[in-house]
Protein backbone atom coordinates (compact mmCIF):
# COMPACT_ATOMS: atom_id res chain seq x y z
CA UNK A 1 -22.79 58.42 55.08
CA UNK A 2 -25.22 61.72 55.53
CA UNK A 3 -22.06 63.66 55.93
CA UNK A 4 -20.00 61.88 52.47
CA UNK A 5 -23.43 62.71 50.66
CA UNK A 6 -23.51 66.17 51.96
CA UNK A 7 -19.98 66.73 50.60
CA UNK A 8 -20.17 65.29 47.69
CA UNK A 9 -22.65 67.78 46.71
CA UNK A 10 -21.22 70.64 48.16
CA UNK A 11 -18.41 69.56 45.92
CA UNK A 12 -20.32 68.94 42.72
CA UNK A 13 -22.16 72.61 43.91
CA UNK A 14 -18.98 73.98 43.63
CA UNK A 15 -17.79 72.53 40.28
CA UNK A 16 -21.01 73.66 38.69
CA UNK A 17 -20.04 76.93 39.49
CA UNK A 18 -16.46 77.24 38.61
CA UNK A 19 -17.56 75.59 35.02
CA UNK A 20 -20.55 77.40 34.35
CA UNK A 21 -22.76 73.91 34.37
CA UNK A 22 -22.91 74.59 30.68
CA UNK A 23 -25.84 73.08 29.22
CA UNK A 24 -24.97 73.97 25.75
CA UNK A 25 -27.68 72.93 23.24
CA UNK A 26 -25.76 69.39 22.57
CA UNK A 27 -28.45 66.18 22.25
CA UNK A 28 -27.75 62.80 24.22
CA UNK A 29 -27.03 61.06 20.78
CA UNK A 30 -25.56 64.25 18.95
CA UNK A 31 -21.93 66.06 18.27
CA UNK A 32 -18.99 65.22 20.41
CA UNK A 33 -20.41 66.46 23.97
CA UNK A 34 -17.85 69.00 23.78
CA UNK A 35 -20.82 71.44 24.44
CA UNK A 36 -22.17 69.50 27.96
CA UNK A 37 -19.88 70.21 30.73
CA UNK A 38 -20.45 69.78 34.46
CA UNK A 39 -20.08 66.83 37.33
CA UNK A 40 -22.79 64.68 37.53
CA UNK A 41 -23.71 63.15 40.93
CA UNK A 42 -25.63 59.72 40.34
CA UNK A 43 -26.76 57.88 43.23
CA UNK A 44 -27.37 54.13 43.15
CA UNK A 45 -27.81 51.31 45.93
CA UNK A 46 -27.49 48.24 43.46
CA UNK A 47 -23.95 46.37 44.54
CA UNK A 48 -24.03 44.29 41.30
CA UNK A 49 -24.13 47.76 39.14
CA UNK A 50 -21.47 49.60 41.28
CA UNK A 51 -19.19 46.31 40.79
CA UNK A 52 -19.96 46.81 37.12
CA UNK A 53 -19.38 50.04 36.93
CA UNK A 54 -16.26 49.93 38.88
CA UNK A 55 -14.70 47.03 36.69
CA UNK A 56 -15.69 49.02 33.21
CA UNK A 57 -14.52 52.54 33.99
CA UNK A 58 -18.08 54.11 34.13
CA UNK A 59 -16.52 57.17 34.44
CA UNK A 60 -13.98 57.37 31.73
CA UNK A 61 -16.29 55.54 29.44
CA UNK A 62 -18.76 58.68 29.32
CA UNK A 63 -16.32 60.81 29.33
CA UNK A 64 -14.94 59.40 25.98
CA UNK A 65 -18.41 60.66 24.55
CA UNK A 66 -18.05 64.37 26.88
CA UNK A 67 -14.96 65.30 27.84
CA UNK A 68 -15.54 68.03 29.99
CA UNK A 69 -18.25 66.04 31.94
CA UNK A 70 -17.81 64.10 35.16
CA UNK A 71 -19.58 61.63 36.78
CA UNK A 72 -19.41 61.13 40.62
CA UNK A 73 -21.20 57.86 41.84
CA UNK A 74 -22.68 57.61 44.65
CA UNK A 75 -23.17 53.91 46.36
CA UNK A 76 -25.56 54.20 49.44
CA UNK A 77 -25.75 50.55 51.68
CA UNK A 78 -29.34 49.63 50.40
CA UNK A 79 -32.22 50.45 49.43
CA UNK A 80 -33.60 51.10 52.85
CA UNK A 81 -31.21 53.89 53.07
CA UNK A 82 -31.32 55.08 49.92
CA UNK A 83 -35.08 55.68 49.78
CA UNK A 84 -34.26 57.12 53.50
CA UNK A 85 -31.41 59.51 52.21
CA UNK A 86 -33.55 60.65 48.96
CA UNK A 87 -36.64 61.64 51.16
CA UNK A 88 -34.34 63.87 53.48
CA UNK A 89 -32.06 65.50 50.60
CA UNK A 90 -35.68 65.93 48.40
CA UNK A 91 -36.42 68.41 51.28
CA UNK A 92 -33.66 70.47 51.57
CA UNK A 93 -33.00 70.54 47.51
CA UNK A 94 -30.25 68.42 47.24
CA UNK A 95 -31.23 65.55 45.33
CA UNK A 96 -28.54 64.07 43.20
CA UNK A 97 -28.51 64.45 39.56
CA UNK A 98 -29.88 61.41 38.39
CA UNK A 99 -31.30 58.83 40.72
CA UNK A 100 -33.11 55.48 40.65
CA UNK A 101 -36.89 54.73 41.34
CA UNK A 102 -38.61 51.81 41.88
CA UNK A 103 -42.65 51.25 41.02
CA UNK A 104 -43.94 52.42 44.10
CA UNK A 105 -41.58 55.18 44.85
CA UNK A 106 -42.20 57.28 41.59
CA UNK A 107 -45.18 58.92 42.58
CA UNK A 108 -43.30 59.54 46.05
CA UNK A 109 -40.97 61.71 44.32
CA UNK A 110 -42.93 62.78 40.85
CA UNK A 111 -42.60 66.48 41.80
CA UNK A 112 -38.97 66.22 42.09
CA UNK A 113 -38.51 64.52 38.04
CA UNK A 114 -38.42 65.48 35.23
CA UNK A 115 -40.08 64.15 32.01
CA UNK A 116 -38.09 61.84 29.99
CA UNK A 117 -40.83 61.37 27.29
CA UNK A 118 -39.23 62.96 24.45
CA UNK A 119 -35.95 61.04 25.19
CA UNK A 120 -34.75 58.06 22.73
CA UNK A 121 -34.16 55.94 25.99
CA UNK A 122 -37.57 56.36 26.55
CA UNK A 123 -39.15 55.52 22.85
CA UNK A 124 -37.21 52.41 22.81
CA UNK A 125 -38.07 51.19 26.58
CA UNK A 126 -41.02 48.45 26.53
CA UNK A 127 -42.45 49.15 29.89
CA UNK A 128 -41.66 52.81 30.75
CA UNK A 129 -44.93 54.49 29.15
CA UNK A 130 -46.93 52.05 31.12
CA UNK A 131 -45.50 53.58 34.56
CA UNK A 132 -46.27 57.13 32.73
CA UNK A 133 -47.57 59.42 35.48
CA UNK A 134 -50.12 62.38 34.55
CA UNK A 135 -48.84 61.55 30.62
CA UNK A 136 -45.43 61.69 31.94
CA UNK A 137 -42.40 58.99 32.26
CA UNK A 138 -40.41 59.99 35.20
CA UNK A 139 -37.99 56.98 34.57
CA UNK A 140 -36.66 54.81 32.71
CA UNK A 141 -36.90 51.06 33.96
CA UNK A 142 -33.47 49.79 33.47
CA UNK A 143 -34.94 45.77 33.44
CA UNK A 144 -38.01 44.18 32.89
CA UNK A 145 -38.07 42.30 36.10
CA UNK A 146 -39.73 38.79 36.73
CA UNK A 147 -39.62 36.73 40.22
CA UNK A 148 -38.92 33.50 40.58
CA UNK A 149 -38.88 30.42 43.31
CA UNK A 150 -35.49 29.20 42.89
CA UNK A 151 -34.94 25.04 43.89
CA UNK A 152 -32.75 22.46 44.06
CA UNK A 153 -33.50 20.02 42.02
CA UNK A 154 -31.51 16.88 43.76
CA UNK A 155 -33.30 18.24 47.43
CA UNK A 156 -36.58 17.52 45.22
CA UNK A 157 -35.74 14.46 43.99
CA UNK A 158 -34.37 13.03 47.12
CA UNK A 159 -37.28 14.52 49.22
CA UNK A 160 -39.96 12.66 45.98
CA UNK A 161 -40.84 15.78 45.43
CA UNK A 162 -41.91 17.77 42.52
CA UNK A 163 -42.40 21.40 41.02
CA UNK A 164 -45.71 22.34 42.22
CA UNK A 165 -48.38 23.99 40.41
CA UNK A 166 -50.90 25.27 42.61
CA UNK A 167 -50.77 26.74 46.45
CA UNK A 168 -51.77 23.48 48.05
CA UNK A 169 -49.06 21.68 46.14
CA UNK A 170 -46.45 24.21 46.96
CA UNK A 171 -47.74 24.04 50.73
CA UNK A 172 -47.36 20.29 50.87
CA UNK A 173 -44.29 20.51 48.86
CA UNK A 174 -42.87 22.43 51.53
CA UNK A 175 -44.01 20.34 54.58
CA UNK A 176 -42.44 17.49 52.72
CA UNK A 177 -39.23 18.57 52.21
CA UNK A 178 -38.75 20.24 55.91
CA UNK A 179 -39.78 16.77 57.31
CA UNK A 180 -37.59 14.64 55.21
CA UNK A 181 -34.28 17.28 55.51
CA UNK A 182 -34.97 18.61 59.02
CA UNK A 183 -35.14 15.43 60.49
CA UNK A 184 -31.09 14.92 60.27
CA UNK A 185 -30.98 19.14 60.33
CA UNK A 186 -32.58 21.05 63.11
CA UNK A 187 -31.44 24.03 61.21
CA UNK A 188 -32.88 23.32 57.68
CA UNK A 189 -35.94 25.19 56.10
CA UNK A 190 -37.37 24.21 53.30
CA UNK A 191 -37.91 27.75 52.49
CA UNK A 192 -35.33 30.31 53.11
CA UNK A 193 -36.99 33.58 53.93
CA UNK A 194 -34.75 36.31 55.97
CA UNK A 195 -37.57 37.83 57.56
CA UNK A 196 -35.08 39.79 60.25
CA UNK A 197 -34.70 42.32 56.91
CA UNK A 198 -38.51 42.41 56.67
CA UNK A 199 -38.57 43.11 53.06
CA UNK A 200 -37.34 39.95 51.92
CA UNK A 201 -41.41 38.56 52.11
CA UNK A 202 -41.87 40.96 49.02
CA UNK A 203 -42.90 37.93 46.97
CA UNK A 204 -45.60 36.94 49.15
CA UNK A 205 -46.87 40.17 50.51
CA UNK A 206 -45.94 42.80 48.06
CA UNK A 207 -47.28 40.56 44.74
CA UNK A 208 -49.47 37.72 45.81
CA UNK A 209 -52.61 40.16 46.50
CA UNK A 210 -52.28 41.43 42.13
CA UNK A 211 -51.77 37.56 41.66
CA UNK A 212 -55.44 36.39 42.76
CA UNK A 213 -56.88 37.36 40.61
CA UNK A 214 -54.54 38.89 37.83
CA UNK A 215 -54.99 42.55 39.27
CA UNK A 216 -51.77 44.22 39.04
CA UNK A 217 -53.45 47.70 39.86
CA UNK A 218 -54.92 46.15 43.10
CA UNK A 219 -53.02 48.67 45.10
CA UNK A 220 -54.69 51.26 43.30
CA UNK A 221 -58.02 49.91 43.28
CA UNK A 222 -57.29 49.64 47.40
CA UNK A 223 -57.34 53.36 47.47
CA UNK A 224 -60.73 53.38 46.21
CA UNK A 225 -62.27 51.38 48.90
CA UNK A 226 -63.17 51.81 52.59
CA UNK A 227 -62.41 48.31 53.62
CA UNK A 228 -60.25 46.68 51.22
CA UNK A 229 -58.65 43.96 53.85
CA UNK A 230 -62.12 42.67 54.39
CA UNK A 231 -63.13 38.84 53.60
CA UNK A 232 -63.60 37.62 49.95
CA UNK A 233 -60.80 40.94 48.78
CA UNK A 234 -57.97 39.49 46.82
CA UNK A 235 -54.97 40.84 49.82
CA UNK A 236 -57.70 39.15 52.47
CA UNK A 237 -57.32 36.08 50.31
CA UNK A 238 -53.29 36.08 49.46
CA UNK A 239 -52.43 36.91 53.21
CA UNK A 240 -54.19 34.06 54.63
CA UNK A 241 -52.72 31.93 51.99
CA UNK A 242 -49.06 33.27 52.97
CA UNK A 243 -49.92 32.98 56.78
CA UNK A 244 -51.21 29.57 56.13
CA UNK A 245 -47.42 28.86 54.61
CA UNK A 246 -45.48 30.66 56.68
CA UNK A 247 -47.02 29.04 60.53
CA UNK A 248 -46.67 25.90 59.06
CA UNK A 249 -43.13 25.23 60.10
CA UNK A 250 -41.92 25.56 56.37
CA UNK A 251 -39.61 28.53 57.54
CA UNK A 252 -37.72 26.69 59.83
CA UNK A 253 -37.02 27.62 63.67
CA UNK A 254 -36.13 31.07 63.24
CA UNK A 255 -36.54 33.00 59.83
CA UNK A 256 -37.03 36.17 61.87
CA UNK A 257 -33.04 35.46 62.87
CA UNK A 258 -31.64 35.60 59.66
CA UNK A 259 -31.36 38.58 57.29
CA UNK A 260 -32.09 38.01 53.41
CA UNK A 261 -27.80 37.63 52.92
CA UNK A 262 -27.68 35.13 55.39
CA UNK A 263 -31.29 33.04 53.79
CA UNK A 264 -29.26 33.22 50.40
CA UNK A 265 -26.04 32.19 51.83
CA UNK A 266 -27.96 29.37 53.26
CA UNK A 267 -29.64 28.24 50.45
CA UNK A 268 -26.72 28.68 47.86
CA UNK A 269 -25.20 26.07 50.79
CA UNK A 270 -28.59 23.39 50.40
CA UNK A 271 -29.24 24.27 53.74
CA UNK A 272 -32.52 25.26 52.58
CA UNK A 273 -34.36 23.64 49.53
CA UNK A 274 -36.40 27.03 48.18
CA UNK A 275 -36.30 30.71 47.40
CA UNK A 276 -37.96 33.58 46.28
CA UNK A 277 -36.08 36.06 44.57
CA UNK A 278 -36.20 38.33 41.85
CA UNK A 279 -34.25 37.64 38.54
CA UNK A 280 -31.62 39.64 40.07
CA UNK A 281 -31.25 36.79 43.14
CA UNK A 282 -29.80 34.30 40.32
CA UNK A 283 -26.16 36.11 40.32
CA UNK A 284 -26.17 35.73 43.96
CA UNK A 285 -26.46 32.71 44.73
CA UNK A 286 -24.25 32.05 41.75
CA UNK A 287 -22.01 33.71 43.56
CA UNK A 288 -22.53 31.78 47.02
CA UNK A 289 -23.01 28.34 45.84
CA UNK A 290 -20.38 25.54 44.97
CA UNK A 291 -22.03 24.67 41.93
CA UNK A 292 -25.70 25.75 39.97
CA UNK A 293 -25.67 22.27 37.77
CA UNK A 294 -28.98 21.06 40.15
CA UNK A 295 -30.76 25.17 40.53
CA UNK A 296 -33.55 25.25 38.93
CA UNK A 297 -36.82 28.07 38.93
CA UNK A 298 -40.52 27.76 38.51
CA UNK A 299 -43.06 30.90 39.34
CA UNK A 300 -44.89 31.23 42.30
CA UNK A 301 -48.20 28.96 42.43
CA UNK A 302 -50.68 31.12 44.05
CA UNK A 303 -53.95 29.41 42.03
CA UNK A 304 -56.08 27.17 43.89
CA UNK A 305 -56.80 24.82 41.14
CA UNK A 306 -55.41 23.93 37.87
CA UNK A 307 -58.62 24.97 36.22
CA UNK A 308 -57.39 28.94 37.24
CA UNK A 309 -54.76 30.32 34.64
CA UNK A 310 -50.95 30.42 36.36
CA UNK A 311 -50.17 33.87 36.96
CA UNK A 312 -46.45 35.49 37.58
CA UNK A 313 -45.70 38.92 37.58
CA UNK A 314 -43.27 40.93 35.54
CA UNK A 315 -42.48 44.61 36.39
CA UNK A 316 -40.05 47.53 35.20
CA UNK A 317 -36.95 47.86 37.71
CA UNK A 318 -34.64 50.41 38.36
CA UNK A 319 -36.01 53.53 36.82
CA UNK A 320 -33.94 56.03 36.12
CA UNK A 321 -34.35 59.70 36.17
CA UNK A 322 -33.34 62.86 36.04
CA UNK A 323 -34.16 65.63 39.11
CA UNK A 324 -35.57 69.07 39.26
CA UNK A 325 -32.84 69.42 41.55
CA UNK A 326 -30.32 69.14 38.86
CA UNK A 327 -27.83 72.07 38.11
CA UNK A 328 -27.36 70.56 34.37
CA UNK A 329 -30.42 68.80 33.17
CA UNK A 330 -29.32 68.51 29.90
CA UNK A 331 -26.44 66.54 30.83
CA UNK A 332 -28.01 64.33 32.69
CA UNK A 333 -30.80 63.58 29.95
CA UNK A 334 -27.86 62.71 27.82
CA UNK A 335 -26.14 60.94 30.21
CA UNK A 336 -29.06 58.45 30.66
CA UNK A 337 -29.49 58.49 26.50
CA UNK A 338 -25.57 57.22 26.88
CA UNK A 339 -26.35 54.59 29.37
CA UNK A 340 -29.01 53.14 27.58
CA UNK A 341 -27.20 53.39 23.86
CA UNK A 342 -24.61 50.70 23.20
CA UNK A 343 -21.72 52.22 24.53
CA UNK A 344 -22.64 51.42 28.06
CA UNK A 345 -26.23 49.06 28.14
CA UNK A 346 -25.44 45.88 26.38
CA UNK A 347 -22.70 45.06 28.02
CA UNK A 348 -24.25 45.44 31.64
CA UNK A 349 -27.51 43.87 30.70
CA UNK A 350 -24.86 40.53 29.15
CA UNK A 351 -23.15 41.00 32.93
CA UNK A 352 -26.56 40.65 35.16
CA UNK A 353 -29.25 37.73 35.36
CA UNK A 354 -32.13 40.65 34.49
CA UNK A 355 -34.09 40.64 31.44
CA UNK A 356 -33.84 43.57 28.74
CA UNK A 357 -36.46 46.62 28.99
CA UNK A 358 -35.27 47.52 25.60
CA UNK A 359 -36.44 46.89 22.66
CA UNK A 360 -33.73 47.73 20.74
CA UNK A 361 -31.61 45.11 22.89
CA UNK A 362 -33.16 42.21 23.20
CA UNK A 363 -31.83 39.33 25.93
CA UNK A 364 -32.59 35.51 26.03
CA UNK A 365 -33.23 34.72 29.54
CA UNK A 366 -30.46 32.84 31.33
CA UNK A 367 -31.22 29.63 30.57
CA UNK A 368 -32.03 28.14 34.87
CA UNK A 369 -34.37 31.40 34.87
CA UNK A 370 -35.70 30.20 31.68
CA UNK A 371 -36.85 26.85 32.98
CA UNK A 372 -39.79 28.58 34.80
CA UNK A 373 -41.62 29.75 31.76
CA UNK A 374 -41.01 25.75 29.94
CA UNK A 375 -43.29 25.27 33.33
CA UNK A 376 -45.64 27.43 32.62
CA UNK A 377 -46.00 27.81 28.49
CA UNK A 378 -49.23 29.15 28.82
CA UNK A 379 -48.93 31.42 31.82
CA UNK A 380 -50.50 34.91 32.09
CA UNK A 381 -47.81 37.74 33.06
CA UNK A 382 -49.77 40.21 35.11
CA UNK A 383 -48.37 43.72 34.60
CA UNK A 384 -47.20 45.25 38.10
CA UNK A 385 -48.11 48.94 39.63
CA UNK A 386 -46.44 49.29 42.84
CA UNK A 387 -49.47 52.43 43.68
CA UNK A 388 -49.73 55.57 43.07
CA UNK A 389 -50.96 59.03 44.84
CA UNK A 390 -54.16 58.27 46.27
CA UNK A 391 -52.67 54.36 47.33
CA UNK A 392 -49.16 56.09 48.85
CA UNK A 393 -51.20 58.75 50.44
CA UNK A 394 -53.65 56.44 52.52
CA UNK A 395 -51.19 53.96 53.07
CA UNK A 396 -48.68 56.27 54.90
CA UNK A 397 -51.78 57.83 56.78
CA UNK A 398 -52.36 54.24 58.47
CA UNK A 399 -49.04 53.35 58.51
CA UNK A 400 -49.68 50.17 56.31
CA UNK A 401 -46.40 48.42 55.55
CA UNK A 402 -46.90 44.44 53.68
CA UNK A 403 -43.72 44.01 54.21
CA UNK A 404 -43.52 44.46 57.87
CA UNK A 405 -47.05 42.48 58.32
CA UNK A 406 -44.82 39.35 56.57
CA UNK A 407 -42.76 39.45 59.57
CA UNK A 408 -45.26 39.92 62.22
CA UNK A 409 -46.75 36.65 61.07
CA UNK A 410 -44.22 35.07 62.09
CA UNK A 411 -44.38 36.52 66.01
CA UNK A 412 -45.93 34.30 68.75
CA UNK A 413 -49.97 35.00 68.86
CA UNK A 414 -50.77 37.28 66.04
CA UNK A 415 -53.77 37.79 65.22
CA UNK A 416 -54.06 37.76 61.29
CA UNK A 417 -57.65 38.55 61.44
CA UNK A 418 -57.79 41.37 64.26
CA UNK A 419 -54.90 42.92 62.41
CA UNK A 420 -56.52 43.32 58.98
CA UNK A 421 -59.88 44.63 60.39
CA UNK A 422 -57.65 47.08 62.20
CA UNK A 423 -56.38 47.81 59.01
CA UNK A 424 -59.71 48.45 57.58
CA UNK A 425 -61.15 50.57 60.93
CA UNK A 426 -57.82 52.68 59.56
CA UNK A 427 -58.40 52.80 55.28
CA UNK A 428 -61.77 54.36 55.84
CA UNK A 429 -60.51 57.24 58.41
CA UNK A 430 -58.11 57.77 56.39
CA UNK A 431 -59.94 57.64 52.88
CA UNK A 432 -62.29 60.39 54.72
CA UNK A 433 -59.74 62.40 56.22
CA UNK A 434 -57.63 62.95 52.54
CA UNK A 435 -60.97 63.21 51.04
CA UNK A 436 -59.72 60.34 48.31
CA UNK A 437 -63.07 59.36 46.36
């Protein structure tokens, strides 16, 4: 893969210079693009959007609106990789033209974007100016994402079961259903969690702690604290909660066995009875399962009480943006004006499960996705920041990964408590060490 990537921009490199890479003065929305020429490299990890884009003719779709412009695209395995690959090639200046971001990774790469403030894309986005960075938007988020526990109804109803509404009910909801179905199935878990991928336990570990207590710049906040895993905090809180669920047998016999394709797989199959997924998890188990007549979604409970307002988070996904390392910056500005204008962003926002960051194209939410918010009528969306310098700074310092905590709760003898006031012992050498106030 290092070596195709390598190539590829050698190869774009290359084309740059036998064209010129002429910028021209051409706008994203203006003349013919006869005045933007170059080849584009745009790197993505999403399978859904490379199936899209290989079944509409990306390519030759953009190049209807510039003819002497190119796109190459460039599908790395996952996002693992990807943010692996973008790290090495930001070092030795060979970013790709245009790449993706997620919440927590645009401050990990803000010196290598450029500002897409002034950029129509950007005025008609509904979440990128609240991801702004220094008074600049680095990307544009190509969904407003939302997460969901996904459930089958008929395992609920056989199990005499029901949605639950708090963390208590969800815990005994659970318990329920793995007694009732594992009984006849040694193999069943009421909730399918592939914890061998480690970030599948995003849900829990990654949003729970900005669910507590409707903080969703607790990350931030972290960085401004010595001992931020300590007793009474809102992550101290969440990960006892999810370490509660997750040693409760709920899981199954072996969640750290199966990878987050094979937990989907499973489920799609009823050989598990709950999920949690992103919006973007509805198209694949779609995909998997016979039939989606008895799939239904509700948010995650974290309250403790009803008395609490129900909080679910929604984020911006996928943010797009253009590189410093780009030979052509103009084109790509106007390529990402084309891919959010309606030659290319209606039609792939109709072909995923995702909700619309646009305001200009507005989407009803598939209608099994939309059964979570008829739950919840009056629930409180907490905006999510995945963290930005100070946070990413101290947490690569001590090494602090949620994600990979998830999955050492599930090893024999952890320690939840020894581990977090190690993590504490580690925030406030670190805090003093980067000098973050």
């Amino acid at each position: 893969m290092k070596k195709k990537i390598l190539c590829s921009l050698l190869a774009a490199a290359m084309l740059c210079g036998l064209t010129g890479c002429n910028g021209g003065s051409g706008s994203g929305e203006s003349g013919n693009g006869d005045g933007l020429s170059c080849k584009l490299v745009f790197a993505i990890w999403d399978n859904n959007l490379m199936e899209y884009i290989e079944a509409n003719d990306m390519e030759g779709k953009f190049k209807e609106k510039y003819p002497n412009a190119e796109i190459e695209v460039e599908k790395i395995k996952d996002d693992s990789e990807y943010w692996n690959s973008m790290k090495m090639r930001a070092s030795a200046n060979q970013l790709p033209d245009v790449m993706f971001n997620k919440p927590f990774t645009l401050s990990r790469f803000q010196e290598y974007l450029l500002d897409l403030s002034d950029t129509e894309a950007c005025k008609n986005n509904t979440l990128a100016e609240g991801y702004a960075i220094n008074g600049k938007v680095l990307g544009i988020p190509q969904t407003a994402g939302y997460e969901y526990v996904y459930y089958w109804k008929d395992m609920f109803t056989e199990a005499g079961v029901e949605v639950p509404d708090t963390w208590e009910e969800l815990k005994a909801v659970s318990k329920k259903l793995q007694e009732h179905f594992g009984a006849n199935d040694p193999d069943f878990m009421a909730i399918a969690l592939g914890a061998k991928d480690e970030w599948p336990d995003y849900p829990y570990m990654e949003f729970m702690p900005a669910l507590v207590n409707g903080n969703g710049q607790n990350w931030n906040n972290m960085a401004k604290t010595d001992t931020p895993f300590a007793g009474g905090s809102d992550i101290n809180t969440a990960y006892h909660r999810v370490y509660d669920l997750f040693t409760s047998g709920v899981l199954g016999k072996d969640p750290l066995g199966l990878g987050n394709d094979q937990a989907t797989n499973l489920f799609a199959q009823k050989k598990a009875a709950i999920i949690a997924l992103g919006d973007w998890g509805l198209q694949n188990i779609q995909n998997a399962a016979d039939s989606t007549d008895q799939l239904g979604t509700f948010y995650l409970p974290v309250r403790e009480t009803e008395s609490e307002p129900f909080r679910y988070v929604v984020q911006g996904d996928s943010f797009m943006g253009v590189t410093t390392h780009s030979k052509n910056p103009e084109l790509a500005k106007a390529f990402v004006e084309w891919y959010y204008s309606d030659a290319w962003y209606p039609g792939y926002l109709s072909y995923i499960s995702s909700a619309s960051s646009m305001s200009n194209f507005p989407k009803d939410k598939d209608p099994i996705l939309a059964e979570a918010d008829k739950l919840q009528p009056d629930g409180v969306p907490v905006m999510y920041d995945g963290g930005g310098d100070d946070f990413t700074a101290v947490q690569n310092e001590t090494a602090f990964d949620y994600k990979k905590l998830g999955a050492q709760m599930l090893t024999d003898n952890f320690d939840l408590d020894a581990a977090l006031a190690e993590l504490d012992t580690k925030w406030t050498a670190a805090r003093a060490k980067l000098d973050i106030k």
